[in-house]
PDB file of N, CA and C in Angstrom:
ATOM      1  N   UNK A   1     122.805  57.270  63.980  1.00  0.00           N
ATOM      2  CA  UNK A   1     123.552  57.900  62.918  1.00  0.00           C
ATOM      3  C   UNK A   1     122.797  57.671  61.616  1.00  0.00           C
ATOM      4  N   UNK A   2     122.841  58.838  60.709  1.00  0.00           N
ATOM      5  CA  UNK A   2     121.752  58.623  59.358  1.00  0.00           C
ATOM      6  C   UNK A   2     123.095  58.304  58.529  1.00  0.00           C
ATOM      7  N   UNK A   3     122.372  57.270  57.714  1.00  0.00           N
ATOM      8  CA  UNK A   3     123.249  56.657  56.515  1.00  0.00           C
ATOM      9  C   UNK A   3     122.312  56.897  55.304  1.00  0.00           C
ATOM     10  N   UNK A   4     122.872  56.963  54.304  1.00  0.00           N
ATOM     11  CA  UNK A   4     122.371  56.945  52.845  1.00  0.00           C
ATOM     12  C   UNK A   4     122.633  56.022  51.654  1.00  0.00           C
ATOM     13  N   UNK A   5     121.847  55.204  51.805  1.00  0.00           N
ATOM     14  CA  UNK A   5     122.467  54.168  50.371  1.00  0.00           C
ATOM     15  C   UNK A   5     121.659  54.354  49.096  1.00  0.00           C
ATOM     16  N   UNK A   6     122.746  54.995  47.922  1.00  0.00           N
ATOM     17  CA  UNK A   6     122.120  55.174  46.337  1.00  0.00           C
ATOM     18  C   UNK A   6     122.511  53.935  45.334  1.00  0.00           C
ATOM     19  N   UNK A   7     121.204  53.227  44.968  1.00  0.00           N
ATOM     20  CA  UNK A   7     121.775  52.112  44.552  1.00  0.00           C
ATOM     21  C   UNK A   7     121.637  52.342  42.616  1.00  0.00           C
ATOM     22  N   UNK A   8     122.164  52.182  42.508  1.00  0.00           N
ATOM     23  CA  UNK A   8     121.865  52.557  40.432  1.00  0.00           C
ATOM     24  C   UNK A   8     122.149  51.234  39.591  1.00  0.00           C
ATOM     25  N   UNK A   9     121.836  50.972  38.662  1.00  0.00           N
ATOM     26  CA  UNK A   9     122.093  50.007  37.661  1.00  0.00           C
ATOM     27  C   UNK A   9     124.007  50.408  36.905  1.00  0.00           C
ATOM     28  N   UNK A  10     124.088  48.896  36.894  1.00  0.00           N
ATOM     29  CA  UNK A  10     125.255  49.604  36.387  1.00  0.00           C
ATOM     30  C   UNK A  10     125.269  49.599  35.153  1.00  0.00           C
ATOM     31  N   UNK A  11     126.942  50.114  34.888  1.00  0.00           N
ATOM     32  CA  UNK A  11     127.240  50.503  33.406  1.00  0.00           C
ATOM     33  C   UNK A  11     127.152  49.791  32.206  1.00  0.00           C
ATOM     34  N   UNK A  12     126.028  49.825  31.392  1.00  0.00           N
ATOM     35  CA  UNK A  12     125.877  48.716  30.593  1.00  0.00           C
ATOM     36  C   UNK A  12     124.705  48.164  30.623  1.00  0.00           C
ATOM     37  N   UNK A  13     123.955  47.652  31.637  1.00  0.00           N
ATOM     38  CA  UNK A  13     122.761  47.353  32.067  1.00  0.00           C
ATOM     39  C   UNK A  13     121.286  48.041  31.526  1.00  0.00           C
ATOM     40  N   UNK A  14     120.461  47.220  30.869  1.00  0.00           N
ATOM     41  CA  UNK A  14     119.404  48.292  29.969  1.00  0.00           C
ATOM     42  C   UNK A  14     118.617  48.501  31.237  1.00  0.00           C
ATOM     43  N   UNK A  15     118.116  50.058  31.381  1.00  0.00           N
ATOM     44  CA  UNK A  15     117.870  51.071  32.366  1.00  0.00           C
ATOM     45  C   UNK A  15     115.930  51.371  31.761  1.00  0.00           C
ATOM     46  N   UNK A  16     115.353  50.016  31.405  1.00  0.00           N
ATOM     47  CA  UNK A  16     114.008  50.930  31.081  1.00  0.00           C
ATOM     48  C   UNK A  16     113.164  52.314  31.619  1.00  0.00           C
ATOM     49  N   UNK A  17     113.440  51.850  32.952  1.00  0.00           N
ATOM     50  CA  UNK A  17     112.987  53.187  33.667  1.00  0.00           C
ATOM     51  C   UNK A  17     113.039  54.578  33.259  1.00  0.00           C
ATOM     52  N   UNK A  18     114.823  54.633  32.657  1.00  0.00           N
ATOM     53  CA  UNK A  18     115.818  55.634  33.230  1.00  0.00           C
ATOM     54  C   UNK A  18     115.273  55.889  31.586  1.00  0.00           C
ATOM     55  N   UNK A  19     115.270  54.760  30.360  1.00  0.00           N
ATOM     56  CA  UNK A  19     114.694  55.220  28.996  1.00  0.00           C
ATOM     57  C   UNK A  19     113.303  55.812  29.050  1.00  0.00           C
ATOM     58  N   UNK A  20     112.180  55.270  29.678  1.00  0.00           N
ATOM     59  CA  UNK A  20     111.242  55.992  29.469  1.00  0.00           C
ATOM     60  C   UNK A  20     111.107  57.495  30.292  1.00  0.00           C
ATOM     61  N   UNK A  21     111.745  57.566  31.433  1.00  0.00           N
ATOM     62  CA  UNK A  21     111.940  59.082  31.818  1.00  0.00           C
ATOM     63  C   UNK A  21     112.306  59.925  30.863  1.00  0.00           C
ATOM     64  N   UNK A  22     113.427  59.555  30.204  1.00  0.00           N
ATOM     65  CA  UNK A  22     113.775  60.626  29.408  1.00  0.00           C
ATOM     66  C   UNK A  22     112.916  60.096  28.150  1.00  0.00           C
ATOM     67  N   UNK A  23     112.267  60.094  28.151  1.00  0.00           N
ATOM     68  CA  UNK A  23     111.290  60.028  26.685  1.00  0.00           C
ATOM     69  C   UNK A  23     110.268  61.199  27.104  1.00  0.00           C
ATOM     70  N   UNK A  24     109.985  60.482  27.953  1.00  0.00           N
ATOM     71  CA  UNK A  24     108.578  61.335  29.315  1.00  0.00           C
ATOM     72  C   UNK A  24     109.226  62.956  28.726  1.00  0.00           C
ATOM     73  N   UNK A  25     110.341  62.865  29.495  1.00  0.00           N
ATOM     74  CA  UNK A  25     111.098  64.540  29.260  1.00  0.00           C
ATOM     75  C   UNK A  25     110.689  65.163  28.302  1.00  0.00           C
ATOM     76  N   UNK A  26     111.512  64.210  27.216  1.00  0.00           N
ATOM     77  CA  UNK A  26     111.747  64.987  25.670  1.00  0.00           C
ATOM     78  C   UNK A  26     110.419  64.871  25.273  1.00  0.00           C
ATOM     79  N   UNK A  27     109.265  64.513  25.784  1.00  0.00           N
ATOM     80  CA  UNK A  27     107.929  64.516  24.734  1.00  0.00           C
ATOM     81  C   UNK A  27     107.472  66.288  25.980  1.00  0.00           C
ATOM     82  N   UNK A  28     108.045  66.364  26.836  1.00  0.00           N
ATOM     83  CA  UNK A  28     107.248  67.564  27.746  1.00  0.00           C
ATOM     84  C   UNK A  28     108.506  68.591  27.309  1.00  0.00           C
ATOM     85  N   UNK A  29     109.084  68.779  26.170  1.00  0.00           N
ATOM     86  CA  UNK A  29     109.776  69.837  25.457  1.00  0.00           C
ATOM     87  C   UNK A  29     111.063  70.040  26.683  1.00  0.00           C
ATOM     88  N   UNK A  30     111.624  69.068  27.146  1.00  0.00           N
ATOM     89  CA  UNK A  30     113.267  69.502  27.664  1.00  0.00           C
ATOM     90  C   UNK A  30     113.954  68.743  26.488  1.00  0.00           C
ATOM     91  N   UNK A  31     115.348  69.727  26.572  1.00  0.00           N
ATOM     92  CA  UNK A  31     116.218  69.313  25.192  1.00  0.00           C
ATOM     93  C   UNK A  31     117.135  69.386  26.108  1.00  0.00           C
ATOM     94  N   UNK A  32     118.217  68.343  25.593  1.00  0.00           N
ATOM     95  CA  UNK A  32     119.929  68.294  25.881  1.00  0.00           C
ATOM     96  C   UNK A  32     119.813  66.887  26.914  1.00  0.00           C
ATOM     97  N   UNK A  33     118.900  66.171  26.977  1.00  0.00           N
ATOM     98  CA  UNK A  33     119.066  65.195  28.230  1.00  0.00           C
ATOM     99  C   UNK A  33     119.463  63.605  27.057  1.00  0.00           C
ATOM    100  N   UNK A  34     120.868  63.944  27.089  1.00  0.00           N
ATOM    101  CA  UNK A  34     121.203  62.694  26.585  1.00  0.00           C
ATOM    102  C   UNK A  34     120.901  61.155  27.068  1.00  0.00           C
ATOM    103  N   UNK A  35     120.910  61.086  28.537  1.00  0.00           N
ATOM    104  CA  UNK A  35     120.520  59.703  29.017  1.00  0.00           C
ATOM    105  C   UNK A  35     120.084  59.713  30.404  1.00  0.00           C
ATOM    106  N   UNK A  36     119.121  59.346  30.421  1.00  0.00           N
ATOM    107  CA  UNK A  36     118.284  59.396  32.009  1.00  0.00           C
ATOM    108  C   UNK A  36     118.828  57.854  32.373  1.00  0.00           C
ATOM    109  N   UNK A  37     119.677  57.579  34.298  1.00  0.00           N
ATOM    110  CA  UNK A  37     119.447  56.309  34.610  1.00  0.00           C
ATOM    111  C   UNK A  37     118.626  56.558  35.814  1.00  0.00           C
ATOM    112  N   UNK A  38     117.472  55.863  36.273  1.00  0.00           N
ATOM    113  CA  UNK A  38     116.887  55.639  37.203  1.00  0.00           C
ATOM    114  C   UNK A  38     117.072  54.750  38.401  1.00  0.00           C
ATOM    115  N   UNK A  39     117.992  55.198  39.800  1.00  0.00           N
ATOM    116  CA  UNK A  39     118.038  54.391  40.601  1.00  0.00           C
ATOM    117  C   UNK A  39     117.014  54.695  41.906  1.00  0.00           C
ATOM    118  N   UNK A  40     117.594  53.975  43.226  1.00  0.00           N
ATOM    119  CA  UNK A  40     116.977  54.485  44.444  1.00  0.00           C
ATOM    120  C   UNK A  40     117.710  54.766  45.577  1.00  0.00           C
ATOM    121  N   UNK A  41     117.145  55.705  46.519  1.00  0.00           N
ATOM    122  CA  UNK A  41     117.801  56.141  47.713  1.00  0.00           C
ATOM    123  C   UNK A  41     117.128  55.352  48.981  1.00  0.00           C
ATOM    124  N   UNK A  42     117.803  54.986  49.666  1.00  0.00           N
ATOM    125  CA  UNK A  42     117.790  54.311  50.712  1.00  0.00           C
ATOM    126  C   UNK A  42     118.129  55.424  52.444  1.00  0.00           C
ATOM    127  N   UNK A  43     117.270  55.903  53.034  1.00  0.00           N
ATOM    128  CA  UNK A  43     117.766  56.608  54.110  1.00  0.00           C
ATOM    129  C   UNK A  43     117.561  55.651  55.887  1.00  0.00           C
ATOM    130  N   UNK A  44     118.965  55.790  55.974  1.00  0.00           N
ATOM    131  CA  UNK A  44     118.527  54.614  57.360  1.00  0.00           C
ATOM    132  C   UNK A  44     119.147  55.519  58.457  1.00  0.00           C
ATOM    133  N   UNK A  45     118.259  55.448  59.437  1.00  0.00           N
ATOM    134  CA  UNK A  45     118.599  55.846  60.749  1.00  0.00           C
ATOM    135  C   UNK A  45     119.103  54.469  61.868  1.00  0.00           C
ATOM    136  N   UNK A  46     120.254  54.693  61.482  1.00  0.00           N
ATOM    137  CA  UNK A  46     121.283  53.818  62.640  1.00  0.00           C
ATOM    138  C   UNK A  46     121.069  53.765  63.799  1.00  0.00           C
ATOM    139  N   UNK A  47     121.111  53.309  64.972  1.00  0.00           N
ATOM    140  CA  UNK A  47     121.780  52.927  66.644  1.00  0.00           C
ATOM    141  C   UNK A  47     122.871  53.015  66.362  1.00  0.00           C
ATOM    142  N   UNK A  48     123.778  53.013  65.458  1.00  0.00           N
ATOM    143  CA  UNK A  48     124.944  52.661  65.843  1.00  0.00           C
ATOM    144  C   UNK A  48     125.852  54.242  65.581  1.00  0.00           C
ATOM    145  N   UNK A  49     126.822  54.696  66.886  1.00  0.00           N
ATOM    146  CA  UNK A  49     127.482  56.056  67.199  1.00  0.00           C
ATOM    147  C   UNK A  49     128.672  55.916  66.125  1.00  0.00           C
ATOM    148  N   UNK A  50     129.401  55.110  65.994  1.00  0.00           N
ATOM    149  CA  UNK A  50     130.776  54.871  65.354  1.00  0.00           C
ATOM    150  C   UNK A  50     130.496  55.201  63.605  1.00  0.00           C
ATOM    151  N   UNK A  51     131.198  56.016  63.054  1.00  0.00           N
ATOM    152  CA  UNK A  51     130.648  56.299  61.606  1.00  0.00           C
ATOM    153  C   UNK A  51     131.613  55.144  60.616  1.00  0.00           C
ATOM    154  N   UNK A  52     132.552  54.565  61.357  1.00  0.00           N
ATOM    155  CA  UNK A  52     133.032  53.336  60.469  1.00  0.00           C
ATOM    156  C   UNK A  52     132.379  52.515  60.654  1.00  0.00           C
ATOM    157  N   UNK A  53     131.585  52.104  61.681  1.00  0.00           N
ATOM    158  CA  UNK A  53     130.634  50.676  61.836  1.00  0.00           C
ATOM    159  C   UNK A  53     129.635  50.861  61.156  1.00  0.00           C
ATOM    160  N   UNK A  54     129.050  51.911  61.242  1.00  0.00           N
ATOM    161  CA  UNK A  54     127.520  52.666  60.614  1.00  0.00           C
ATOM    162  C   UNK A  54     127.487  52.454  59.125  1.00  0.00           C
ATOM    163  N   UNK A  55     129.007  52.728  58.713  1.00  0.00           N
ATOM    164  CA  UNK A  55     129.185  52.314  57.189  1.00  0.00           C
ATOM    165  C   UNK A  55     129.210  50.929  56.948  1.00  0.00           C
ATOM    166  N   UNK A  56     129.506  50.344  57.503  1.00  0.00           N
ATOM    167  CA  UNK A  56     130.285  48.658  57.588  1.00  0.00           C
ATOM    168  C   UNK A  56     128.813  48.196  57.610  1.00  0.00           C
ATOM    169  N   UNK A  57     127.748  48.444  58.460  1.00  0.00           N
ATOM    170  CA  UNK A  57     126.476  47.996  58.685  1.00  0.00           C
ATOM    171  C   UNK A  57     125.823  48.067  57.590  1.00  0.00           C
ATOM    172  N   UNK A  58     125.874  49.415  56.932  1.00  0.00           N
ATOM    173  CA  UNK A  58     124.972  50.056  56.034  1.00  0.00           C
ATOM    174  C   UNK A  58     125.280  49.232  54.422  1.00  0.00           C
ATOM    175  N   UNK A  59     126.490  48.956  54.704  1.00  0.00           N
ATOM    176  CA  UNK A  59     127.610  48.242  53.324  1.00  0.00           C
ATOM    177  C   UNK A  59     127.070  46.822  53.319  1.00  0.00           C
ATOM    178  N   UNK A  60     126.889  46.491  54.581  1.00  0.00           N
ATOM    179  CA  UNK A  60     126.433  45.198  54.535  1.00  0.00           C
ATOM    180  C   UNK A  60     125.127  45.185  53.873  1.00  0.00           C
ATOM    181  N   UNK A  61     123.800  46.058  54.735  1.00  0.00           N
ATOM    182  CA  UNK A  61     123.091  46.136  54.402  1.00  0.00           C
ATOM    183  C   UNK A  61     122.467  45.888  52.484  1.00  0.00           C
ATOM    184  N   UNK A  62     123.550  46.795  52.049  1.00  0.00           N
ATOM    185  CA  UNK A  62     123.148  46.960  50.768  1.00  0.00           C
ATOM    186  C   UNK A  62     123.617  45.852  50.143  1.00  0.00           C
ATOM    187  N   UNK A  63     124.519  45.150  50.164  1.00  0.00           N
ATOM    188  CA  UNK A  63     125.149  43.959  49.704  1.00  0.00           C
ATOM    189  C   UNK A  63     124.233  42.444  49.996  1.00  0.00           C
ATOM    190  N   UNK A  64     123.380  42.729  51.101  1.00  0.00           N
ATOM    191  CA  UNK A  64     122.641  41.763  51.122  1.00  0.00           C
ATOM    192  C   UNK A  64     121.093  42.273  51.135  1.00  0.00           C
ATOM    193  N   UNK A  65     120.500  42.923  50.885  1.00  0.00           N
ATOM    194  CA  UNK A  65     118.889  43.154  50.534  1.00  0.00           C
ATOM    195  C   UNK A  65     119.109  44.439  49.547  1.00  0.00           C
ATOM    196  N   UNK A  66     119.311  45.577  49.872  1.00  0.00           N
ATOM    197  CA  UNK A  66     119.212  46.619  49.103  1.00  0.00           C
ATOM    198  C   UNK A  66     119.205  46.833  47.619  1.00  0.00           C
ATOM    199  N   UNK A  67     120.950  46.461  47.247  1.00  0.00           N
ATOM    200  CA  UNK A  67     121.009  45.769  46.017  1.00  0.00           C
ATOM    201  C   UNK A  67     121.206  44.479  45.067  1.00  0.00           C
ATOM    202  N   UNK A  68     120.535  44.434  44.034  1.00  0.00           N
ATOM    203  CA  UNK A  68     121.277  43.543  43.247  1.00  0.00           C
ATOM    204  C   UNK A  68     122.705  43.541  42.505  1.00  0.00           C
ATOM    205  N   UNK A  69     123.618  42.917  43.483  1.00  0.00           N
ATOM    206  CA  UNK A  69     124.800  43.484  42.988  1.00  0.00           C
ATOM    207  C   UNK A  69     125.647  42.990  41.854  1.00  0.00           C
ATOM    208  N   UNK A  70     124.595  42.008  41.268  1.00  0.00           N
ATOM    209  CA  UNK A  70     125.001  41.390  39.824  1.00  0.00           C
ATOM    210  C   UNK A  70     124.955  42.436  38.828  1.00  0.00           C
ATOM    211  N   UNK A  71     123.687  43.519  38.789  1.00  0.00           N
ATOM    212  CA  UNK A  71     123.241  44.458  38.056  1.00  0.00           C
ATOM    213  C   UNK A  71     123.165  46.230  38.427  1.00  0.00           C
ATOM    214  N   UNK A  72     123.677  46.040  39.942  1.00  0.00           N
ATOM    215  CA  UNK A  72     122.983  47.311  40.396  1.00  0.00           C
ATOM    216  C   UNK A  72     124.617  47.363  41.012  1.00  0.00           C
ATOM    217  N   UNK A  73     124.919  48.738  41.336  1.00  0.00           N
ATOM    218  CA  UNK A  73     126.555  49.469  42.019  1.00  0.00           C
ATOM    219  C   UNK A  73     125.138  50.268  43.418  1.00  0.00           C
ATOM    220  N   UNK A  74     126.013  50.453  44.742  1.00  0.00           N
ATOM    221  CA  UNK A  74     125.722  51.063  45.253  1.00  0.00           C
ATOM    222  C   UNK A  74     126.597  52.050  46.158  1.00  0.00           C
ATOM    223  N   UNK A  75     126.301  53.393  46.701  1.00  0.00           N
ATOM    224  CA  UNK A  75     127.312  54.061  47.235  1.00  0.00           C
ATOM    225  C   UNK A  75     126.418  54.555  48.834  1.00  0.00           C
ATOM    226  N   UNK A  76     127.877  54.329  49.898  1.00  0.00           N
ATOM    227  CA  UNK A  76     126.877  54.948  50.958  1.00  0.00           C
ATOM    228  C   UNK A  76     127.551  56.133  51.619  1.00  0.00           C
ATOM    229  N   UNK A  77     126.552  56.478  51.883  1.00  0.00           N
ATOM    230  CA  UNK A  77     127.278  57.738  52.847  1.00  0.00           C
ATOM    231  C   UNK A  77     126.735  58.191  54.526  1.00  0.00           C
ATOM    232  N   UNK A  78     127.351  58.433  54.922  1.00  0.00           N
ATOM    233  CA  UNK A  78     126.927  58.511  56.453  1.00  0.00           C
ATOM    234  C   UNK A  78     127.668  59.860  57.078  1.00  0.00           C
ATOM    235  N   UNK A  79     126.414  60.047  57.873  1.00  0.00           N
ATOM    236  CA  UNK A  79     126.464  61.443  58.594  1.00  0.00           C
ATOM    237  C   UNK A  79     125.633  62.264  59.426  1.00  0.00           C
TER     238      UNK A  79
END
């Protein structure tokens, strides 16, 4: 089963990345991009058939390597 974990900085958290992208932007002439945050996608191909375990695995997963969950929120999805 494919799972998807998007892990992002959270709310509040200074996002250098996500600042110099949108600098990057606005110096290559795009207008209106009030705030770039920069996270990552995680794509895992499961063994496991059950799409509540697959999540439960994947939840784990991210809670213990994926993210930093002092600084970082993550969301998964499976399917």
């Amino acid at each position: 089963m494919k799972a998807r974990v998007t892990v992002m900085p959270k709310a509040g958290v200074l996002d250098p990345e996500g600042k110099a992208i949108g600098r990057a932007l606005a110096g290559l002439g795009f207008q209106g991009v009030d705030e770039v945050r920069a996270g990552k996608v995680f794509e895992l191909d499961l063994a496991e058939t059950d799409p509540a375990k697959a999540r439960a695995v994947a939840e784990e997963m991210a809670r213990k390597l994926l993210a930093n969950t002092v600084i970082e929120s993550f969301r998964v999805e499976v399917g």
